[in-house]
C-alpha atoms as a PDB file:
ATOM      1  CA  UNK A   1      -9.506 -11.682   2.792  1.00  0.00           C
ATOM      2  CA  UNK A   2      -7.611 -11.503  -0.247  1.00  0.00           C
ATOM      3  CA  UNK A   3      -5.415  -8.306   0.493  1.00  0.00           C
ATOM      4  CA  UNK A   4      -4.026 -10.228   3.285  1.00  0.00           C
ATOM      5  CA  UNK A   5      -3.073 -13.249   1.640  1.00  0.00           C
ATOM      6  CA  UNK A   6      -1.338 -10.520  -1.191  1.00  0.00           C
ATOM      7  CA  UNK A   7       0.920  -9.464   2.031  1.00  0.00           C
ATOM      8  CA  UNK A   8       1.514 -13.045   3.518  1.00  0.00           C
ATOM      9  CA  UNK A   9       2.783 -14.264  -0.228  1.00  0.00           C
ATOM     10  CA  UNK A  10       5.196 -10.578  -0.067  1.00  0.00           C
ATOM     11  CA  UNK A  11       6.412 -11.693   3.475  1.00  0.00           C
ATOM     12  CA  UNK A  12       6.729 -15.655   2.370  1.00  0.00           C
ATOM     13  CA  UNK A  13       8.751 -14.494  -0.691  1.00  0.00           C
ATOM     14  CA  UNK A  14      10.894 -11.758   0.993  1.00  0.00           C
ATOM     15  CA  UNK A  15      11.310 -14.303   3.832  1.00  0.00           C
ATOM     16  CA  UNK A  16      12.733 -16.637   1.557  1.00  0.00           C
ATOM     17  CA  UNK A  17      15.433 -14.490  -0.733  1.00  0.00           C
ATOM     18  CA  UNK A  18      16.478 -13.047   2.961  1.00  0.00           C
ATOM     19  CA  UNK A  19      17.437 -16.770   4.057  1.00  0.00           C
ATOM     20  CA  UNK A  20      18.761 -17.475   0.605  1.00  0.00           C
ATOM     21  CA  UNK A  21      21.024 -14.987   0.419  1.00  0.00           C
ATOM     22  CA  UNK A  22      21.750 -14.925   4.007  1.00  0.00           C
ATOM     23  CA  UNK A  23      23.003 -18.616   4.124  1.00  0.00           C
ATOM     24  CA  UNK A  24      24.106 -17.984   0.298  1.00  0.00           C
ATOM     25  CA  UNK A  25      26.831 -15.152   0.368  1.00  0.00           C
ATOM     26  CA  UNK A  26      29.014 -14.198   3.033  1.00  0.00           C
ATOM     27  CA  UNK A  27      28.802 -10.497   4.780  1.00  0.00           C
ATOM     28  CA  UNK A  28      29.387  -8.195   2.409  1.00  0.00           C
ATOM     29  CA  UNK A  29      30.202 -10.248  -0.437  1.00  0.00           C
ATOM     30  CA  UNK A  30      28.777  -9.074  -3.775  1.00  0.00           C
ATOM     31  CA  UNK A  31      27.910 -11.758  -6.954  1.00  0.00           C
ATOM     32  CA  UNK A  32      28.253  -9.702  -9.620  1.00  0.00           C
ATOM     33  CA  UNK A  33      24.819 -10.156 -12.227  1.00  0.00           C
ATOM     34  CA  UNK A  34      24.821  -7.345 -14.294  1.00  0.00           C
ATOM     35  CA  UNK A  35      27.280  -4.485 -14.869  1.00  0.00           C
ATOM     36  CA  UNK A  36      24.586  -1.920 -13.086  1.00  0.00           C
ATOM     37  CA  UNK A  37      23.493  -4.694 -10.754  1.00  0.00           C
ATOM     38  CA  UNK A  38      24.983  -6.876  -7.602  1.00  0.00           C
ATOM     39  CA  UNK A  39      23.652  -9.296  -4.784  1.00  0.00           C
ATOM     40  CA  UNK A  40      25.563  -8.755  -1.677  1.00  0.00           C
ATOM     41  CA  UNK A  41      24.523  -9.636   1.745  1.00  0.00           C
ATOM     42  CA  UNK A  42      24.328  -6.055   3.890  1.00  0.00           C
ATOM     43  CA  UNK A  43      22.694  -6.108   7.792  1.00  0.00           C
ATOM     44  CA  UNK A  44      20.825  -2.520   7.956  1.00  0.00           C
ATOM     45  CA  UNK A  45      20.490  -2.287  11.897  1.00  0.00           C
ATOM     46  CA  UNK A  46      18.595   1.349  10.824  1.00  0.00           C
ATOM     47  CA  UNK A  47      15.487   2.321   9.020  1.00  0.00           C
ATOM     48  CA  UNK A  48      15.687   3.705   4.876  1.00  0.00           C
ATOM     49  CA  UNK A  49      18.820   4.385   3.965  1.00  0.00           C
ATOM     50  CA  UNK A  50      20.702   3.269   7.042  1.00  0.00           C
ATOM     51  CA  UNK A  51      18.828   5.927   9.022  1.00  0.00           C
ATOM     52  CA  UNK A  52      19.526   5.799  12.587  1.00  0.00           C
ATOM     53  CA  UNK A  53      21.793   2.942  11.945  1.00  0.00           C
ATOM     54  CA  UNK A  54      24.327   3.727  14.294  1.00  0.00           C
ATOM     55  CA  UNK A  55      22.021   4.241  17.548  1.00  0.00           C
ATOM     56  CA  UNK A  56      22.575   2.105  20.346  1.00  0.00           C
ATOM     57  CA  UNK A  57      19.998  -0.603  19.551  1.00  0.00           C
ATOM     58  CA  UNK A  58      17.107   1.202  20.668  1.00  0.00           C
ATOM     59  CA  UNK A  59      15.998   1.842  16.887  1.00  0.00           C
ATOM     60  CA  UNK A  60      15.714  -2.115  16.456  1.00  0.00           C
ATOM     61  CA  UNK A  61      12.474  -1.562  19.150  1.00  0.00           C
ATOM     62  CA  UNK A  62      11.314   1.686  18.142  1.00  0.00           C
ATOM     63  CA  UNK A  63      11.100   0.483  14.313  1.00  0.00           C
ATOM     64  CA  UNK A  64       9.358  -2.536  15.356  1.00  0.00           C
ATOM     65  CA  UNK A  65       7.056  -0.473  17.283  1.00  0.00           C
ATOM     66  CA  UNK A  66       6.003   1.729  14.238  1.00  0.00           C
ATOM     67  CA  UNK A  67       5.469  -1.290  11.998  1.00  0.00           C
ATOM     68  CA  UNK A  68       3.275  -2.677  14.404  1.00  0.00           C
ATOM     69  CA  UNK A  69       1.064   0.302  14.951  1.00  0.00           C
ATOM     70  CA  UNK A  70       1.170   0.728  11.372  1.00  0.00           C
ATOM     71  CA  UNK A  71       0.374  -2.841  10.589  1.00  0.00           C
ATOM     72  CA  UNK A  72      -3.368  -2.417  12.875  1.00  0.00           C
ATOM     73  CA  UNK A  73      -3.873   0.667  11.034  1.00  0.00           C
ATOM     74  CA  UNK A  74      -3.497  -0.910   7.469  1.00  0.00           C
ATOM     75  CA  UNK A  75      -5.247  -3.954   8.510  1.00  0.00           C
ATOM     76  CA  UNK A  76      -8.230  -2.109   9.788  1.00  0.00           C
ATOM     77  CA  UNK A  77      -8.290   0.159   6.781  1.00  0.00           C
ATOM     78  CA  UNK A  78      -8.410  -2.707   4.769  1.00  0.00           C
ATOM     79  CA  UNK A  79     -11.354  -3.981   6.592  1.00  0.00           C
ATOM     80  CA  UNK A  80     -12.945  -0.345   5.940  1.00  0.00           C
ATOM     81  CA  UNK A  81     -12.737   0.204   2.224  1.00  0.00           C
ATOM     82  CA  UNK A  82     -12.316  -3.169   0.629  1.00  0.00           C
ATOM     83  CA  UNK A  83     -14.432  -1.505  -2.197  1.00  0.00           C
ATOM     84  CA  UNK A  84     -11.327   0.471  -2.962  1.00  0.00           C
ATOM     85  CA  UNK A  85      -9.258  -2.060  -5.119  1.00  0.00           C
ATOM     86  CA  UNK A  86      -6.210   0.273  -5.438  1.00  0.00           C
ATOM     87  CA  UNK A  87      -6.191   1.753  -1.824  1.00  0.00           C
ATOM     88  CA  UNK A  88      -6.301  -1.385  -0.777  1.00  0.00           C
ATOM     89  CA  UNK A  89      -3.379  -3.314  -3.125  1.00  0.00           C
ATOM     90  CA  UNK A  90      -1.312  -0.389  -1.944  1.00  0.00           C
ATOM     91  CA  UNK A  91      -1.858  -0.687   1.573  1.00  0.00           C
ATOM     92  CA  UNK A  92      -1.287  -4.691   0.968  1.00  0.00           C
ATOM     93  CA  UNK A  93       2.113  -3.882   0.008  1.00  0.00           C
ATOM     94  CA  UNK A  94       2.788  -2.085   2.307  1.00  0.00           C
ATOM     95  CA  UNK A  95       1.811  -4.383   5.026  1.00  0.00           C
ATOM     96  CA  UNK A  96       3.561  -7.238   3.482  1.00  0.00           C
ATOM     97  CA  UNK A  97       6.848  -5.405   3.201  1.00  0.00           C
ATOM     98  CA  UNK A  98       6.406  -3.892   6.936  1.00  0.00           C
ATOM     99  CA  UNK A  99       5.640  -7.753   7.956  1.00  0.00           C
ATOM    100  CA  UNK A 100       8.734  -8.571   6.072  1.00  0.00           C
ATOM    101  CA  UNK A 101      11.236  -6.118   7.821  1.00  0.00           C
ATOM    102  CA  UNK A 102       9.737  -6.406  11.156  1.00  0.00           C
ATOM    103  CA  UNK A 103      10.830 -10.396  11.478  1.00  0.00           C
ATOM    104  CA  UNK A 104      14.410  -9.410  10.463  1.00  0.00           C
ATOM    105  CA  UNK A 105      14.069  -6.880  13.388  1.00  0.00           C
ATOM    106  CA  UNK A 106      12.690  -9.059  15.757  1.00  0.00           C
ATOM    107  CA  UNK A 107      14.576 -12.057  14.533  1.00  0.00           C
ATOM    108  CA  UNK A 108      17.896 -10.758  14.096  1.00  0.00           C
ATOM    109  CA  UNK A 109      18.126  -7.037  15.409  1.00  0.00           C
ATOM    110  CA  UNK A 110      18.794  -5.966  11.789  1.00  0.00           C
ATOM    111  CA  UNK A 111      17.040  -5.929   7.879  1.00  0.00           C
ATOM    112  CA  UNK A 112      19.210  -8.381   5.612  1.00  0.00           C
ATOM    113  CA  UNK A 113      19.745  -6.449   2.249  1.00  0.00           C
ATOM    114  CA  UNK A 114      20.691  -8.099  -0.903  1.00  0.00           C
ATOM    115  CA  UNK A 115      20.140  -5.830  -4.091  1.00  0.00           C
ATOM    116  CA  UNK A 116      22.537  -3.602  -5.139  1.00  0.00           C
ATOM    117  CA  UNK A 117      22.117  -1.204  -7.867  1.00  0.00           C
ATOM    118  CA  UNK A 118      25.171   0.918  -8.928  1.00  0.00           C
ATOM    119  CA  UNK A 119      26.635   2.714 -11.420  1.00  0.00           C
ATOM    120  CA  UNK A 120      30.235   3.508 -11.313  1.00  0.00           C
ATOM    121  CA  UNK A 121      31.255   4.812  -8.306  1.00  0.00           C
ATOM    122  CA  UNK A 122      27.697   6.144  -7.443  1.00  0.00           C
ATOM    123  CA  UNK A 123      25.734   3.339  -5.679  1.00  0.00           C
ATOM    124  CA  UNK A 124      22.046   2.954  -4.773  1.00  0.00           C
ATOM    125  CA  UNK A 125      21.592   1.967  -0.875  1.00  0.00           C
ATOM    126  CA  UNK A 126      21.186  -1.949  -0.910  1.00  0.00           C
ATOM    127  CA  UNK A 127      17.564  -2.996  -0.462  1.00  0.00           C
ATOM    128  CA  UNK A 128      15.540  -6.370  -0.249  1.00  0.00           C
ATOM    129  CA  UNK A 129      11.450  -7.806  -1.755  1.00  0.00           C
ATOM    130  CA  UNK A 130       9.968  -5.724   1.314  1.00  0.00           C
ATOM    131  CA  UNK A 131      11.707  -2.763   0.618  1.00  0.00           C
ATOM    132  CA  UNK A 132      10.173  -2.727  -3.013  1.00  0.00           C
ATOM    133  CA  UNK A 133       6.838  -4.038  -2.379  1.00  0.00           C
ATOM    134  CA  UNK A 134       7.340  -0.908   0.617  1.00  0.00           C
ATOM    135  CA  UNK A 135       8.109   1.672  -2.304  1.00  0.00           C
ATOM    136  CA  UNK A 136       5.340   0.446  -5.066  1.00  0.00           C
ATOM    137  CA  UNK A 137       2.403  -0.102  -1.810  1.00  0.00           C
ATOM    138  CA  UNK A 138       3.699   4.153  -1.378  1.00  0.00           C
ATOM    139  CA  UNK A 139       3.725   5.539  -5.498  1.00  0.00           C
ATOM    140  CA  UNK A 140       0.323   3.167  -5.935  1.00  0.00           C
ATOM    141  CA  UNK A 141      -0.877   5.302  -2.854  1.00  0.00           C
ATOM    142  CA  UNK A 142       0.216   8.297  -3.954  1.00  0.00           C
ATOM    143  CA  UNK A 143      -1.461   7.615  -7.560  1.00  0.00           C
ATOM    144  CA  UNK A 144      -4.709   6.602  -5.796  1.00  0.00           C
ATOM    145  CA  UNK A 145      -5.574   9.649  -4.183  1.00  0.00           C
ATOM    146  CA  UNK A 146      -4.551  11.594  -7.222  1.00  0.00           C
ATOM    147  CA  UNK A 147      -7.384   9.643  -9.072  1.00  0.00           C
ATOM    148  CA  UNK A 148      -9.386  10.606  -5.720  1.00  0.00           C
ATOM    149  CA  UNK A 149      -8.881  13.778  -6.075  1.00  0.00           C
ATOM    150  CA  UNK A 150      -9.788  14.247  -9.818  1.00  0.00           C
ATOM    151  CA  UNK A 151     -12.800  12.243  -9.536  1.00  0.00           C
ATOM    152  CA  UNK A 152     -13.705  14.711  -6.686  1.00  0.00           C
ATOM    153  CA  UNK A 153     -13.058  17.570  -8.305  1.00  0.00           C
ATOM    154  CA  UNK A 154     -16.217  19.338 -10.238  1.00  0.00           C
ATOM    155  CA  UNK A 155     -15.711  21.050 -12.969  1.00  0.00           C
ATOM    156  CA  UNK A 156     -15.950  24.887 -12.851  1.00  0.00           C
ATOM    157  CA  UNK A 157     -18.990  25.986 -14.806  1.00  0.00           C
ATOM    158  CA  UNK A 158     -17.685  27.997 -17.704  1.00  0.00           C
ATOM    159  CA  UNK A 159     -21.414  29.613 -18.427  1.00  0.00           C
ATOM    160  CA  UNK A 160     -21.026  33.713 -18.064  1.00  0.00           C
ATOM    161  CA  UNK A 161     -24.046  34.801 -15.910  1.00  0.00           C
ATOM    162  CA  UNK A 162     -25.286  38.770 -15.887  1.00  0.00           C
END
């Protein structure tokens, strides 16, 4: 099935920069590569945006749990609709990047983060490949049931009747 081998290549690649910049750059250490852009090396223990972050490890399992359950769903709504080529590279993405941060989980009881956007002294919560391919699998949802929608939509009928 082509969707999943979309996710595995996600999870292979995210996989990779993870252990690159994990045996790369020390904790917290940031390699400056543009003046709005960093890699550092960050351990996120929590969900987006450090959320639940400081919790007493039970997060790493209940996370885990959720990507799981989520991961069965995807897979069997891929199964469902493969006649719905956007639904279905959305949900692809999404199951790649869920993949992705679940081995960190399970693997290390964190998500290694390594891109850093900032500007000044405002700076965008560090992120990895899953956390992207997470974010585009959710706006190309969000634009496929918009399309949905308007296809489903009929138009009013503008003819006057007395």
């Amino acid at each position: 099935m082509g969707w999943l081998l979309i996710a595995l290549i996600i999870v292979l690649a995210d996989q990779a920069t993870k252990q690159y910049m994990d045996s790369t750059l020390l904790y917290a250490q940031r390699r400056s590569i543009l003046p709005f852009f960093d890699f550092t090396l960050l351990y996120n223990p929590g969900a987006a945006f450090s959320f639940l972050a400081d919790g007493a490890g039970w997060q790493r399992w209940f996370f885990t749990g959720i990507a799981l359950i989520a991961t069965t769903l995807i897979v069997y709504m891929l199964r469902k609709n493969p006649q719905q080529k956007l639904f279905c590279a959305s949900l692809a993405l999404i199951l790649g990047g869920a993949i992705g941060n679940v081995i960190d989980r399970v693997a290390h009881a964190h998500v290694i983060d390594f891109l850093l956007f900032f500007w000044r002294d405002w700076y965008f919560p560090a992120f990895n490949i899953a956390d992207i391919a997470i974010t585009c699998g959710a706006i190309l949802l969000i634009l496929d049931e918009f399309i949905r929608l308007r296809k489903n939509k009929k138009p009013k009928d503008s003819s006057c009747k007395l």
